[in-house]
C-alpha atoms as a PDB file:
ATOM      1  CA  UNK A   1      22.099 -51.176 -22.312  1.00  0.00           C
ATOM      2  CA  UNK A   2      23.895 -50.887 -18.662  1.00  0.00           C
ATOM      3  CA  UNK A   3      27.054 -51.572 -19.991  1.00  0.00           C
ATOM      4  CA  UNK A   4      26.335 -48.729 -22.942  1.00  0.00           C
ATOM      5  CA  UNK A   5      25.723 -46.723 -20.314  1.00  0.00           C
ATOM      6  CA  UNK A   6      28.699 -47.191 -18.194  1.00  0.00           C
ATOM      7  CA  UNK A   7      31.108 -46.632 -20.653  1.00  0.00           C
ATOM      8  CA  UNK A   8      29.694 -43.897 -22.233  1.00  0.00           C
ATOM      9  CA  UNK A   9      29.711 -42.448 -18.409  1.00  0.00           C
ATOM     10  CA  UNK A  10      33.553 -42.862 -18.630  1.00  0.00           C
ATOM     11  CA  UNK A  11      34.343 -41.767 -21.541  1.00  0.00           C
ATOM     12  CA  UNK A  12      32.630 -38.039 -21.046  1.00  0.00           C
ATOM     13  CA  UNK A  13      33.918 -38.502 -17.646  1.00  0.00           C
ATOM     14  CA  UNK A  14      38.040 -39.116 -18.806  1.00  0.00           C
ATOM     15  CA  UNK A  15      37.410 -36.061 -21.520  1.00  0.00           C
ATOM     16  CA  UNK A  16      35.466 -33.522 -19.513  1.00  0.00           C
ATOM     17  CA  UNK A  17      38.532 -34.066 -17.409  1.00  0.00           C
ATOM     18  CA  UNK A  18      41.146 -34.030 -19.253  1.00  0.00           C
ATOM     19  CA  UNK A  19      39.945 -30.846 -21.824  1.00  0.00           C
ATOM     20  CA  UNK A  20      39.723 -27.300 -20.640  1.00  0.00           C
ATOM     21  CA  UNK A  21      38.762 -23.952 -22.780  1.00  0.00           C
ATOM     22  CA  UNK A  22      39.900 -20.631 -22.110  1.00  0.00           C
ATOM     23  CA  UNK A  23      36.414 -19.302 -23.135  1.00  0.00           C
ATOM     24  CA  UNK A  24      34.934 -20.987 -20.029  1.00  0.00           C
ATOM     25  CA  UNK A  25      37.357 -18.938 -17.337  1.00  0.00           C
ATOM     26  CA  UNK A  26      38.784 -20.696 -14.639  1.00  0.00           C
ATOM     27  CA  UNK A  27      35.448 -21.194 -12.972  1.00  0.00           C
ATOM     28  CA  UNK A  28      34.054 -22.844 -15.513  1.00  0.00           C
ATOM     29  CA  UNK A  29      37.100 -24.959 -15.881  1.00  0.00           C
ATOM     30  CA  UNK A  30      36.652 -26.221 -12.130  1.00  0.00           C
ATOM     31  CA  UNK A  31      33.030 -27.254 -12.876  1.00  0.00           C
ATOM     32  CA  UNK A  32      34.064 -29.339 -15.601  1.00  0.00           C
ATOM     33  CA  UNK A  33      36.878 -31.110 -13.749  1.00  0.00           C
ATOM     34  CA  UNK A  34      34.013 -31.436 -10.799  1.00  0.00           C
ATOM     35  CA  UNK A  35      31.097 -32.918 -13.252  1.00  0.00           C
ATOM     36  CA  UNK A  36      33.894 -35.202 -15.109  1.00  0.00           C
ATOM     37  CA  UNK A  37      35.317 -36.890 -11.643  1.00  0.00           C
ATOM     38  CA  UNK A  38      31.919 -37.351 -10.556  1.00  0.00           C
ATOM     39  CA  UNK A  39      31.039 -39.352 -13.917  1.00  0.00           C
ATOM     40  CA  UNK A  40      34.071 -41.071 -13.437  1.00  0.00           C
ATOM     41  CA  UNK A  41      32.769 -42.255 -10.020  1.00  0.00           C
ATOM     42  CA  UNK A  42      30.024 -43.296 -10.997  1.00  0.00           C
ATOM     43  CA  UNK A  43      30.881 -45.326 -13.465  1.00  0.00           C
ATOM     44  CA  UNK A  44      33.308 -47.145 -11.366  1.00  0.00           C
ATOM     45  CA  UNK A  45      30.675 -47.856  -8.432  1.00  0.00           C
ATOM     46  CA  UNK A  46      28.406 -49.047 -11.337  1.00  0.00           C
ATOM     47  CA  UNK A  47      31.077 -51.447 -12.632  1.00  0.00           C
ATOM     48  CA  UNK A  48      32.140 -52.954  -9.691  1.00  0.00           C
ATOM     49  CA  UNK A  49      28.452 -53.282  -9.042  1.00  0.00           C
ATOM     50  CA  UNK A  50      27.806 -54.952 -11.980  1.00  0.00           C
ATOM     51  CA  UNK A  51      30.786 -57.378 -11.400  1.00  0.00           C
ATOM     52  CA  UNK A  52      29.452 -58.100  -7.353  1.00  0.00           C
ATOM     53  CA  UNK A  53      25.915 -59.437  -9.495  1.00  0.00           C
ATOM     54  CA  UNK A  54      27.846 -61.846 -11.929  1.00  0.00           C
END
């Protein structure tokens, strides 16, 4: 289940990232980028915690 977890965290993390709409303006843009690096930190304090326990 954690390890589920951490990869889905990376994978929405890498695409909310890497995608951007012009619908959303360029505000909306710079939230996504924001919300995506933030999964993507997550998930790699979560994996290297997960790797100090084994």
């Amino acid at each position: 289940m954690e390890k589920l977890l951490i990869i889905s965290l990376t994978a929405i993390g890498g695409f909310m990232l890497s995608i951007t709409f012009n619908s959303l303006g360029e505000q909306g843009n710079t939230i996504m980028k924001i919300v995506g690096a933030l999964f993507l930190t997550v998930a790699m304090i979560a994996l290297v915690q997960r790797n100090k326990k084994e």
